[in-house]
Protein backbone atom coordinates (compact mmCIF):
# COMPACT_ATOMS: atom_id res chain seq x y z
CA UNK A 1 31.16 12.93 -7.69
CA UNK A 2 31.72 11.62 -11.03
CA UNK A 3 28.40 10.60 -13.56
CA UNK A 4 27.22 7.03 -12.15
CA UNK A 5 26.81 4.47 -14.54
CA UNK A 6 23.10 3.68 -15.70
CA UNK A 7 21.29 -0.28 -15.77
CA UNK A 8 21.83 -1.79 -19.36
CA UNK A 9 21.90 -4.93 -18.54
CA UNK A 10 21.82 -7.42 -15.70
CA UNK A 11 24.18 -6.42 -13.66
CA UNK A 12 26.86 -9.25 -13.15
CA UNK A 13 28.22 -10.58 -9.42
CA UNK A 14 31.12 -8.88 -7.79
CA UNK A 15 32.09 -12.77 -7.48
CA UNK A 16 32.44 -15.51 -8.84
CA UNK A 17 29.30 -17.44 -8.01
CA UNK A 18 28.16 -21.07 -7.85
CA UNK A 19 24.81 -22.96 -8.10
CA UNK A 20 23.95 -25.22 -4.77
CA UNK A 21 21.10 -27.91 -5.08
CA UNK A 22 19.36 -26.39 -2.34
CA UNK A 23 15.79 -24.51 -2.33
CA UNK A 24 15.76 -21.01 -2.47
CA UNK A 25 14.97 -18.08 -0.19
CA UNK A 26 14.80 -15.60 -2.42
CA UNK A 27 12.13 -17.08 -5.34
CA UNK A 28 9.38 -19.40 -3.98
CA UNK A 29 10.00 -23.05 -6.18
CA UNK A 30 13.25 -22.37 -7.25
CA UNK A 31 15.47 -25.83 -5.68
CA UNK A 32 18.62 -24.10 -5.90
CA UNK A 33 20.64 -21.28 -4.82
CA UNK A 34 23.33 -18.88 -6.51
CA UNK A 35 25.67 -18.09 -4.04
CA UNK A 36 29.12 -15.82 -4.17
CA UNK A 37 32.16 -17.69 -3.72
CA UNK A 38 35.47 -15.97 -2.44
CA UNK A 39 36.91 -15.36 -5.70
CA UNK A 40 36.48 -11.47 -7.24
CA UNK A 41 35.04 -11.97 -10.60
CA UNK A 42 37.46 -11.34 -13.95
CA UNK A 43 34.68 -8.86 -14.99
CA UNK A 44 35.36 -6.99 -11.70
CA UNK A 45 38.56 -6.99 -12.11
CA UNK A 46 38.42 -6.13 -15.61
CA UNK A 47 36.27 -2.93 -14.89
CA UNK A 48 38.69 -2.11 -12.31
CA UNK A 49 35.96 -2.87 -9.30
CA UNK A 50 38.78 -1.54 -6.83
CA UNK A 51 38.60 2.39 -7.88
CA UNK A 52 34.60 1.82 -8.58
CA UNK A 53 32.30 3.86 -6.12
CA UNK A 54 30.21 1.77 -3.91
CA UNK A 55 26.25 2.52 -3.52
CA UNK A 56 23.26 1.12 -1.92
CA UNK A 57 20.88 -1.32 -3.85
CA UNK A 58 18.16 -0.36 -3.82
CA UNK A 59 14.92 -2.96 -4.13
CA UNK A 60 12.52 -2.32 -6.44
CA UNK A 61 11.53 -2.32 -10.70
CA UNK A 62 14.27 -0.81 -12.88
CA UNK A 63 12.53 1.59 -14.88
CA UNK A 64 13.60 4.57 -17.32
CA UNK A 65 11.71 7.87 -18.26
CA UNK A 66 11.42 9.57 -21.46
CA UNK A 67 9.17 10.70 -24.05
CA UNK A 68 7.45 9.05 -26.53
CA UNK A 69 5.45 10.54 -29.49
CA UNK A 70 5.72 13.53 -27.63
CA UNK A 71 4.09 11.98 -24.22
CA UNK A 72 6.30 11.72 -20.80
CA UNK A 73 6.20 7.53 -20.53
CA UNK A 74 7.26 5.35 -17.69
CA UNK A 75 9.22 2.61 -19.17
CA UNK A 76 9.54 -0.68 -16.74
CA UNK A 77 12.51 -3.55 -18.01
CA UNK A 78 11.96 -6.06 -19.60
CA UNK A 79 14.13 -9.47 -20.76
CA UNK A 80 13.00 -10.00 -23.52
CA UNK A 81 14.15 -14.18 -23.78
CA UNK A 82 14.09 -16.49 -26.37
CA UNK A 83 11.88 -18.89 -27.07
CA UNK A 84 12.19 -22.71 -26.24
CA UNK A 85 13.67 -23.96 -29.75
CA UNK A 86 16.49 -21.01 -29.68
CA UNK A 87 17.12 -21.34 -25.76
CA UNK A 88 17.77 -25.69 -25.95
CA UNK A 89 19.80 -24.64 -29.17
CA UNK A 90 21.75 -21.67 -27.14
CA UNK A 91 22.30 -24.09 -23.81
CA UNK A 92 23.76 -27.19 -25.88
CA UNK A 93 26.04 -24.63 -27.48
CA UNK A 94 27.25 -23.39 -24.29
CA UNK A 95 28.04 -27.02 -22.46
CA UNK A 96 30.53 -27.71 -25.80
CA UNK A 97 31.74 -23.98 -26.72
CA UNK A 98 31.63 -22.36 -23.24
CA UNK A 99 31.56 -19.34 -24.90
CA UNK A 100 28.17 -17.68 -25.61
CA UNK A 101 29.88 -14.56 -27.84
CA UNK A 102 30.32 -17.29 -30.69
CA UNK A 103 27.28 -18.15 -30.84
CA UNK A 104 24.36 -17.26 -33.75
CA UNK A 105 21.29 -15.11 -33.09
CA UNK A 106 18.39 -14.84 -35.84
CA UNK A 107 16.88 -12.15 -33.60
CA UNK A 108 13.90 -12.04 -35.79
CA UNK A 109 12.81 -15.53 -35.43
CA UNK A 110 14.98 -16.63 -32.29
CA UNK A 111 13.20 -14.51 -29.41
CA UNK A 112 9.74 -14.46 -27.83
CA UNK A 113 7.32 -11.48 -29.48
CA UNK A 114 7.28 -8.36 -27.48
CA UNK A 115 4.35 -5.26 -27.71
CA UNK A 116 5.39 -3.04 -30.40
CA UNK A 117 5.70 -0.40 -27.72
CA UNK A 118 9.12 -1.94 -26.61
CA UNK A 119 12.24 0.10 -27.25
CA UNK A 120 15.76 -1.57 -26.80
CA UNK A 121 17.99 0.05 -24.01
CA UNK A 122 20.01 2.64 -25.20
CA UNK A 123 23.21 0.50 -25.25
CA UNK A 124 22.39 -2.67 -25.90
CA UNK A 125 24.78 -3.64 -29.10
CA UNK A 126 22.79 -3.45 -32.47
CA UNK A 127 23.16 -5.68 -36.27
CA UNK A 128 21.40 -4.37 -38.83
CA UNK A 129 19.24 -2.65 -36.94
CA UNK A 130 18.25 -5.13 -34.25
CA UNK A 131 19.39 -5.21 -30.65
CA UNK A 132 21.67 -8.39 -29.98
CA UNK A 133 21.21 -10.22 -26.89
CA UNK A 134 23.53 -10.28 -23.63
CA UNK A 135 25.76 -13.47 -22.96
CA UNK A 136 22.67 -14.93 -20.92
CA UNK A 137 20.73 -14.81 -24.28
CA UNK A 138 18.29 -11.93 -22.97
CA UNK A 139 17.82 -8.63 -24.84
CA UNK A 140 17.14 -6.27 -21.88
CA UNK A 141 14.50 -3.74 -23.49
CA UNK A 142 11.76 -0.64 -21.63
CA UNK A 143 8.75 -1.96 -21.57
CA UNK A 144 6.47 1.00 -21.87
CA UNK A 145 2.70 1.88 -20.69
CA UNK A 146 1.23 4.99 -20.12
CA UNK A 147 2.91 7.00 -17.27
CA UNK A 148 -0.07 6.50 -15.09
CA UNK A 149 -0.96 2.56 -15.71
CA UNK A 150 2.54 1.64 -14.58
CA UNK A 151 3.61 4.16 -11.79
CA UNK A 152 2.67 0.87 -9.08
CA UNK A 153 5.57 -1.20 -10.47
CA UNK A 154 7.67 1.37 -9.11
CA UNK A 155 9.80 1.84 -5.65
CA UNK A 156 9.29 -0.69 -2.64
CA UNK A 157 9.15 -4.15 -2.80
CA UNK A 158 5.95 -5.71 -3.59
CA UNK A 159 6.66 -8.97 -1.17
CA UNK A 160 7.83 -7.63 1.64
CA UNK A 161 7.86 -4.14 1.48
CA UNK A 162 11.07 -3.60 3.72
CA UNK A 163 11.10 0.21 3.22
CA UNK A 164 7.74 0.47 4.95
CA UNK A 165 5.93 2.68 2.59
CA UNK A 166 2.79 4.01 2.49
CA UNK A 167 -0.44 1.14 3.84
CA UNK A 168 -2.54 -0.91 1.90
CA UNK A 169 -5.14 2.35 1.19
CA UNK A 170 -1.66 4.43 0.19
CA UNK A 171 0.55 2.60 -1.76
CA UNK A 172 3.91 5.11 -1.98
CA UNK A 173 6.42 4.20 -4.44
CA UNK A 174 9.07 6.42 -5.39
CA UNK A 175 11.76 7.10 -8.39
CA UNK A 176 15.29 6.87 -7.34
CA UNK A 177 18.12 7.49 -9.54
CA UNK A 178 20.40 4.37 -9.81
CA UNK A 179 23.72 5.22 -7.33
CA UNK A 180 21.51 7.99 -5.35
CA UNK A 181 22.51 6.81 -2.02
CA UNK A 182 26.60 6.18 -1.60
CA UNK A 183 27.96 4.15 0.93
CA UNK A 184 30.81 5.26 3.14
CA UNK A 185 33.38 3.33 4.89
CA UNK A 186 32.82 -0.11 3.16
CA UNK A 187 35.11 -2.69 4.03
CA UNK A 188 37.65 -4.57 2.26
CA UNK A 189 36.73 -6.51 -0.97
CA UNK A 190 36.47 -9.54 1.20
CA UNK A 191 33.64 -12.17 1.06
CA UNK A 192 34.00 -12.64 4.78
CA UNK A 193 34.71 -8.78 5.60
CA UNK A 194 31.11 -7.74 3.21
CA UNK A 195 29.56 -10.81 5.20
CA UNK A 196 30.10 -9.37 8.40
CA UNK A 197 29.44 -5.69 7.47
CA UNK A 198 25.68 -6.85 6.39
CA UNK A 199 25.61 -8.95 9.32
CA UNK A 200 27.16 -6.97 11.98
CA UNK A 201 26.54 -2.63 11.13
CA UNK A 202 23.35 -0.49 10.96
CA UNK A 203 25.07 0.36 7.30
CA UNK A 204 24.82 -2.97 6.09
CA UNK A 205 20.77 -3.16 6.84
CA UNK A 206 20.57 -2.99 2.98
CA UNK A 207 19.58 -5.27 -0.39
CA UNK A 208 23.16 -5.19 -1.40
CA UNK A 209 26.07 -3.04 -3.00
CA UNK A 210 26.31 -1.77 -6.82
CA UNK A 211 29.87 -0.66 -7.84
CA UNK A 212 29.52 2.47 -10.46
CA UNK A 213 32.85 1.41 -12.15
CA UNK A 214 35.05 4.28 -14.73
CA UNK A 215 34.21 3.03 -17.75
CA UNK A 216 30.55 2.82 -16.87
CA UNK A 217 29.96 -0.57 -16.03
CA UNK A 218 27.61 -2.01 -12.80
CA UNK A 219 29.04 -4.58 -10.48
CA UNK A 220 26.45 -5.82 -7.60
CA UNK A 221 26.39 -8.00 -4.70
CA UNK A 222 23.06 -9.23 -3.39
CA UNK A 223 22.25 -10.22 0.16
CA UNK A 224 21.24 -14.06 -1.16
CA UNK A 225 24.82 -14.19 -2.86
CA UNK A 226 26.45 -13.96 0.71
CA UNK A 227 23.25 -16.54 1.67
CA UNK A 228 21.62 -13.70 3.30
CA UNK A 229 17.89 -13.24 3.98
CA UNK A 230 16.11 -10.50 2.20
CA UNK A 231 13.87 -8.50 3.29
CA UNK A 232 14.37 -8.03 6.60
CA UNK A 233 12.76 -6.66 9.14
CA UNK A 234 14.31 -3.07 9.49
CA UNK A 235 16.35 -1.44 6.76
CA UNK A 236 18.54 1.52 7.10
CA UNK A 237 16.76 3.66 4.55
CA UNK A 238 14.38 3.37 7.50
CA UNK A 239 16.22 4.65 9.88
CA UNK A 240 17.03 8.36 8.33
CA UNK A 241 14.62 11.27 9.64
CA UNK A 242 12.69 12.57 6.24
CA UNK A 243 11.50 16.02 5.03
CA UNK A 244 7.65 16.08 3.49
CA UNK A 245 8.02 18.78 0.52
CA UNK A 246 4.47 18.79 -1.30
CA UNK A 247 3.59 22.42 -2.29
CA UNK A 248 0.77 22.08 -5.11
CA UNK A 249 0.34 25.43 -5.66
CA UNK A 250 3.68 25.54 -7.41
CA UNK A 251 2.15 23.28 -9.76
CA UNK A 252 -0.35 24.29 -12.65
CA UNK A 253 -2.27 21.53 -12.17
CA UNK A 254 -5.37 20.07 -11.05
CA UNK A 255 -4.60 16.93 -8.73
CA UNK A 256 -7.91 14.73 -7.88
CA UNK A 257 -8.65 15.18 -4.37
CA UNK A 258 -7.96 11.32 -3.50
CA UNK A 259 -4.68 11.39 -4.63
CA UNK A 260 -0.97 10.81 -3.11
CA UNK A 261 -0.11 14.43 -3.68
CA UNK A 262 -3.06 16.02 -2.32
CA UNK A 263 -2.59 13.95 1.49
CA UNK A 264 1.08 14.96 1.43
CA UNK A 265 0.27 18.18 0.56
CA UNK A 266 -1.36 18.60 3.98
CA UNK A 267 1.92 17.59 5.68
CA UNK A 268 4.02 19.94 3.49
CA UNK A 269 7.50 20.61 5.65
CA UNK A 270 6.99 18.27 8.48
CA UNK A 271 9.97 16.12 9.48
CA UNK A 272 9.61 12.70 10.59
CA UNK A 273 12.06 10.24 12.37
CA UNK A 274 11.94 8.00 9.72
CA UNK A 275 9.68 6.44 6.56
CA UNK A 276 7.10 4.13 8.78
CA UNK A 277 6.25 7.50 11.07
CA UNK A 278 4.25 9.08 8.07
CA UNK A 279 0.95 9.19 8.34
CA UNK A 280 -1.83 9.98 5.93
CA UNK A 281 -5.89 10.63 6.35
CA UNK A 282 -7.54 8.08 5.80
């Protein structure tokens, strides 16, 4: 398989979506909905979404990992958005322009302070040193803390867990490259063919779809954008047997006796059905 394409950015509907005055499901307070109309989106098209390779979407915190001053750091996103004065200024521009491109950033003064631990993502477009925001007006930049502080942002989803990891004493969250898990046999590009495959196959028990496209850009489709509930019950990352492979004394290391390695270090190569079977000691 080809080098998957890695998160910039937010990553843009495979549609062309539409606001409905109606109250969310997926954020509590929000009165309206985005949904996914029928049309494939010119940026789709554009990134030719048709020769793109499909994967699962996976919930959880988009993160990135690298070192700084010479530490391994866990770095969580952040949009970094601008502040009230630049964001009215930025909206009445778009209702008479309609394009955001033309529009004027003084990043300096424009956006809403950030820790000066904040490094921009590794693509983001730069003037004169400073990272330019997206169309939406965000500048998508790591937010970093130590490697240890911020490993519980990571992996399942805080709400509703739908992965069914770990218990309330055992939090388990996981890294997982971007594009790890392909999906085979997708059907047709088809608003009503993707509505029935979530709907209708054990496949399609998932968050959504991200197309990895050739020239490296990500195209998604969400459950909520096909009106979709999420989570749900029983996911199909759930239903795939798993292999426990925990040997600490490959490691030159001293792990404190309460920790997540040490219990699955007591299951080294067991097998289980699937995520919810694994049990730790309590």
């Amino acid at each position: 398989m080809r080098r998957l394409g890695s998160v910039q950015r937010k990553m843009p509907c495979v549609f062309v979506t539409e606001v409905k005055e109606e109250p969310s499901t997926k954020r509590e307070h929000q009165t309206f909905k985005v949904l996914a109309t029928e049309t494939v989106s010119h940026k789709a098209l554009d990134a030719d979404i048709y020769s793109a390779i499909p994967t699962e979407k996976v919930d959880g915190t988009c993160c990135y990992v690298t070192t700084y001053k010479g530490q391994p750091y866990l770095w969580a996103r952040l949009d970094r958005k601008p502040n009230k004065l630049a964001e009215k200024r930025f909206k009445n521009f778009l209702h008479s322009k309609q394009n955001s491109k033309e529009f004027f950033w003084n990043v300096e003064e424009d956006f809403k302070p950030v820790p000066e631990c904040w490094i921009p993502a590794k693509e983001i477009e730069q003037l004169n040193g400073n990272p330019m925001p997206d169309e939406n007006g965000h500048i998508p930049v790591p937010l970093s803390d130590l490697l240890e502080q911020t490993l519980e942002l990571i992996g399942t989803n805080i709400n509703g867990n739908p992965y069914g990891l770990g218990s309330k004493k055992h939090p388990l969250h996981l890294l997982i490259p971007h594009g790890a898990f392909p999906i085979r046999n997708l059907p047709t590009l088809k608003h009503s063919d993707l509505l029935s495959w979530f709907e209708g196959c054990r496949e399609g028990k998932i968050e959504g779809i991200v197309w990895h496209c050739n020239d490296g850009c990500l195209i998604k489709v969400h459950r909520h954008h096909l009106g979709l509930c999420w989570p749900i019950p029983d996911t199909y990352m759930n239903s795939k047997p798993v292999i426990i492979n925990m040997n600490l004394n490959k490691r030159d290391y001293a792990f404190d006796t309460k920790c997540l390695f040490n219990h699955f270090s007591k299951i080294d190569h067991q097998k289980f059905s699937r995520l919810k079977d694994i049990t730790l000691d309590e």
